[in-house]
N, C-alpha and C. Protein backbone atom coordinates (compact mmCIF):
# COMPACT_ATOMS: atom_id res chain seq x y z
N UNK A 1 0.84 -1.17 0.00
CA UNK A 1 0.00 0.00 0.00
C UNK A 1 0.89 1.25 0.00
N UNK A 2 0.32 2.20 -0.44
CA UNK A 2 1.14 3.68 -0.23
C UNK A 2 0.08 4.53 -0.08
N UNK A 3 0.40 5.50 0.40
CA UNK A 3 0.19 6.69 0.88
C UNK A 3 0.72 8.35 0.62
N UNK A 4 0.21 8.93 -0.23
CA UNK A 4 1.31 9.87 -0.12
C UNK A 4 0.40 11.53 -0.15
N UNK A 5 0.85 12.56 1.03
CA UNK A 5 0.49 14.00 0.87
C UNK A 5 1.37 14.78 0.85
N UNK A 6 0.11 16.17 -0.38
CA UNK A 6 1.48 17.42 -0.67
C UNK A 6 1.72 17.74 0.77
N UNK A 7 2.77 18.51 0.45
CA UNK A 7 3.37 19.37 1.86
C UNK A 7 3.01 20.55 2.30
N UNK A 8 1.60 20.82 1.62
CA UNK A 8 0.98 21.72 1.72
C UNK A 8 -0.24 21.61 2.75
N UNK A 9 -0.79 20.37 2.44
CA UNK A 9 -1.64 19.75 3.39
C UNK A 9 -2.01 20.27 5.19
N UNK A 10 -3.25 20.76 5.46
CA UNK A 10 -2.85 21.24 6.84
C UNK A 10 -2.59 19.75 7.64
N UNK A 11 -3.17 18.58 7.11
CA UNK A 11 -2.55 17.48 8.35
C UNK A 11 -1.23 17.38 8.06
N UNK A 12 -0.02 17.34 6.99
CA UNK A 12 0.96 17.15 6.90
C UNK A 12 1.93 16.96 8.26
N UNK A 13 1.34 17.06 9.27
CA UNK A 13 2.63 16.89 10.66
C UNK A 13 1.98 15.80 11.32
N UNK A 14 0.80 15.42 11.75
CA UNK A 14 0.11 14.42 11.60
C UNK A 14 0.90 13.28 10.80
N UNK A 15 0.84 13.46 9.96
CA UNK A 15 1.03 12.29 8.55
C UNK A 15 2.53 12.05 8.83
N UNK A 16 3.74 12.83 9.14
CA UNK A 16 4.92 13.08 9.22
C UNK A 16 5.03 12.14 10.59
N UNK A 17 4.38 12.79 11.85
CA UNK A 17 4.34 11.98 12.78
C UNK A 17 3.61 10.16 12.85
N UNK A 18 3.26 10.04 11.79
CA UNK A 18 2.51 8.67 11.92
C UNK A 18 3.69 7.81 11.18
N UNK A 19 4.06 8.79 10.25
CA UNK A 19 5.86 7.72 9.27
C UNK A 19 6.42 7.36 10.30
N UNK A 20 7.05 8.37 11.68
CA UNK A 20 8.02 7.88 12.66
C UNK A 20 7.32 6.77 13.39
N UNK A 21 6.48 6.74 13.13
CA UNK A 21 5.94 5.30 14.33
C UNK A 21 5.73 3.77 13.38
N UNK A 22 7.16 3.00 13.51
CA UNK A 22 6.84 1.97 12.81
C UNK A 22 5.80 1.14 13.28
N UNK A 23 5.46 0.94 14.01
CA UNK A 23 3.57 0.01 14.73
C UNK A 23 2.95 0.51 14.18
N UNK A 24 2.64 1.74 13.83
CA UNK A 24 1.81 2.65 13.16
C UNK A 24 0.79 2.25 11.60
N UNK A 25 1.84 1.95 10.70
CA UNK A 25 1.03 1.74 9.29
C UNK A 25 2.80 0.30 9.19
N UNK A 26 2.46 -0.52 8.60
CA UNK A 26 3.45 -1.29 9.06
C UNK A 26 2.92 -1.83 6.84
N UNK A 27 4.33 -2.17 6.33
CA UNK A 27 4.04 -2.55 5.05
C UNK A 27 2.91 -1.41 4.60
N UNK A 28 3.53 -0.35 4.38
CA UNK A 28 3.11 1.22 3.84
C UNK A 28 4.28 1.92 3.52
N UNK A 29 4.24 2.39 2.08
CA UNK A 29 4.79 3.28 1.74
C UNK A 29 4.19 4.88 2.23
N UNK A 30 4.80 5.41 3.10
CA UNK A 30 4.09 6.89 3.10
C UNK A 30 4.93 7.77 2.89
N UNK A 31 4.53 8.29 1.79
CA UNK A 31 5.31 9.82 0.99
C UNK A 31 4.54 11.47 1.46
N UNK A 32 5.94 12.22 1.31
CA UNK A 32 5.47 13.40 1.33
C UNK A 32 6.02 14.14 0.22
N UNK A 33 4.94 14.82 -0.39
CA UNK A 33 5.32 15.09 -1.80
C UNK A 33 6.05 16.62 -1.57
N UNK A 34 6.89 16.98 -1.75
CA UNK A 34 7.47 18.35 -1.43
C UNK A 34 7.99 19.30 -2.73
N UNK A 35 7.01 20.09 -2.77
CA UNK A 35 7.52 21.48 -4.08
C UNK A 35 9.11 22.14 -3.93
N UNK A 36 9.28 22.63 -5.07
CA UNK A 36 10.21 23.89 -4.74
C UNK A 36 10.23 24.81 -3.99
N UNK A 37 9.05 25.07 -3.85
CA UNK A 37 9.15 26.52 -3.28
C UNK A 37 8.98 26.25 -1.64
N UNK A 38 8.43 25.39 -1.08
CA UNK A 38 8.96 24.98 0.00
C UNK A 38 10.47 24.34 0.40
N UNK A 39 10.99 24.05 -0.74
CA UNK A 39 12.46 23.71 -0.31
C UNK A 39 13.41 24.82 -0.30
N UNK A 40 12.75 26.06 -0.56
CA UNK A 40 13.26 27.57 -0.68
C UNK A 40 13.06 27.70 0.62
N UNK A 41 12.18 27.71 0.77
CA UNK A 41 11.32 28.06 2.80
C UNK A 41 12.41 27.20 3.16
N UNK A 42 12.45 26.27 3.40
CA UNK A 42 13.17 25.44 4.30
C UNK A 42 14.19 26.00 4.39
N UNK A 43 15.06 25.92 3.12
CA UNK A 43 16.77 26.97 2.65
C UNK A 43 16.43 28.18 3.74
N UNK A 44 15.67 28.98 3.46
CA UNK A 44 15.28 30.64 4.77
C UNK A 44 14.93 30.38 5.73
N UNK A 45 14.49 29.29 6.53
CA UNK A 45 13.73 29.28 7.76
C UNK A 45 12.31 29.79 7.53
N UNK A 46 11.90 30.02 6.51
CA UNK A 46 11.01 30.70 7.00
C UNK A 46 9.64 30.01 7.02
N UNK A 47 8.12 31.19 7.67
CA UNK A 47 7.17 30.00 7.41
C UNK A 47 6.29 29.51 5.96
N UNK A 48 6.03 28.44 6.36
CA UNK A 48 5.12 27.69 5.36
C UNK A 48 3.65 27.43 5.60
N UNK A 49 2.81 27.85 4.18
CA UNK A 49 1.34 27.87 4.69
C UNK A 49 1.16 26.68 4.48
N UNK A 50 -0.47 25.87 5.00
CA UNK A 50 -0.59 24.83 4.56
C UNK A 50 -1.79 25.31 4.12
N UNK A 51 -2.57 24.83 3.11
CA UNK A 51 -4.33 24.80 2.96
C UNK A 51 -4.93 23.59 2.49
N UNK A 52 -6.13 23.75 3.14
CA UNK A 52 -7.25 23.08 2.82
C UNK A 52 -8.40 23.51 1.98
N UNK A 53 -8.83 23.12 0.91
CA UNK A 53 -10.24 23.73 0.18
C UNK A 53 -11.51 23.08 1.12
N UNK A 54 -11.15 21.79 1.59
CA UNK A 54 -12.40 21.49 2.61
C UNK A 54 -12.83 22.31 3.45
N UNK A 55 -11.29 22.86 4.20
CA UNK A 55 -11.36 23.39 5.32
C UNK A 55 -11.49 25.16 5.42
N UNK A 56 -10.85 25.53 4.22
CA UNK A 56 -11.15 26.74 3.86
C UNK A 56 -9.57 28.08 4.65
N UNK A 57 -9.04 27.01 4.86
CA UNK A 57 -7.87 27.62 6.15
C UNK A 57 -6.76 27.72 5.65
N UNK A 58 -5.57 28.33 6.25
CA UNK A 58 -4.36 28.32 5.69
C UNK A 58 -3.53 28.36 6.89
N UNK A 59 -3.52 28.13 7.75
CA UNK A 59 -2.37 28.05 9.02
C UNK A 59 -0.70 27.54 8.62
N UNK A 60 0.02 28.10 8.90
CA UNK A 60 1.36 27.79 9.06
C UNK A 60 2.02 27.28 9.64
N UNK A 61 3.31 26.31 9.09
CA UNK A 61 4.14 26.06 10.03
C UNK A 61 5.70 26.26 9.51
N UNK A 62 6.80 26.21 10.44
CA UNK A 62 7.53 26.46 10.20
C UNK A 62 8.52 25.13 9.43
N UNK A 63 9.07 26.27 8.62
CA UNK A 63 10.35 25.19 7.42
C UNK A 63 11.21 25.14 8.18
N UNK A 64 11.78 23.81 9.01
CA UNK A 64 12.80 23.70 9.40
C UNK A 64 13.85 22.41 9.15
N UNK A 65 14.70 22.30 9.55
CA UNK A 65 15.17 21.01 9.91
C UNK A 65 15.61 20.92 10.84
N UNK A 66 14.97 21.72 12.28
CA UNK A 66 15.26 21.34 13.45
C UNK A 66 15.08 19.84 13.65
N UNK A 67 15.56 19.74 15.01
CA UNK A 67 15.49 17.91 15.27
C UNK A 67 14.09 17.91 16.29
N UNK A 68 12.73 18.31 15.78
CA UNK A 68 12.22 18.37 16.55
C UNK A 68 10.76 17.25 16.56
């Protein structure tokens, strides 16, 4: 099976946090599909929107590669 969301996605940390848990989805591919222009954000620190058309929202989070 696979799985895969843009990185735009507001669950995207959710989804990120469910990859680190091998018990979790076990024999699953789960991808995160990642643009350019978020790999720019990431390069600046800076933040990243996410949206939903369901949801109608755009909340942010931050581009990092902290170890967090």
């Amino acid at each position: 099976m696979m799985g895969c969301l843009r990185i735009d996605h507001p669950d995207i940390e959710a989804f990120i946090d469910a990859k680190r848990d091998p018990a979790r989805f076990r024999n699953f591919n789960l991808s995160v599909l990642v643009t350019d222009s978020f790999m720019t954000a990431l390069g600046s620190d800076m933040d990243w929107p996410s949206f939903s058309a369901a949801k109608r929202c755009a909340p942010s989070v931050l581009a990092s590669c902290g170890s967090g």
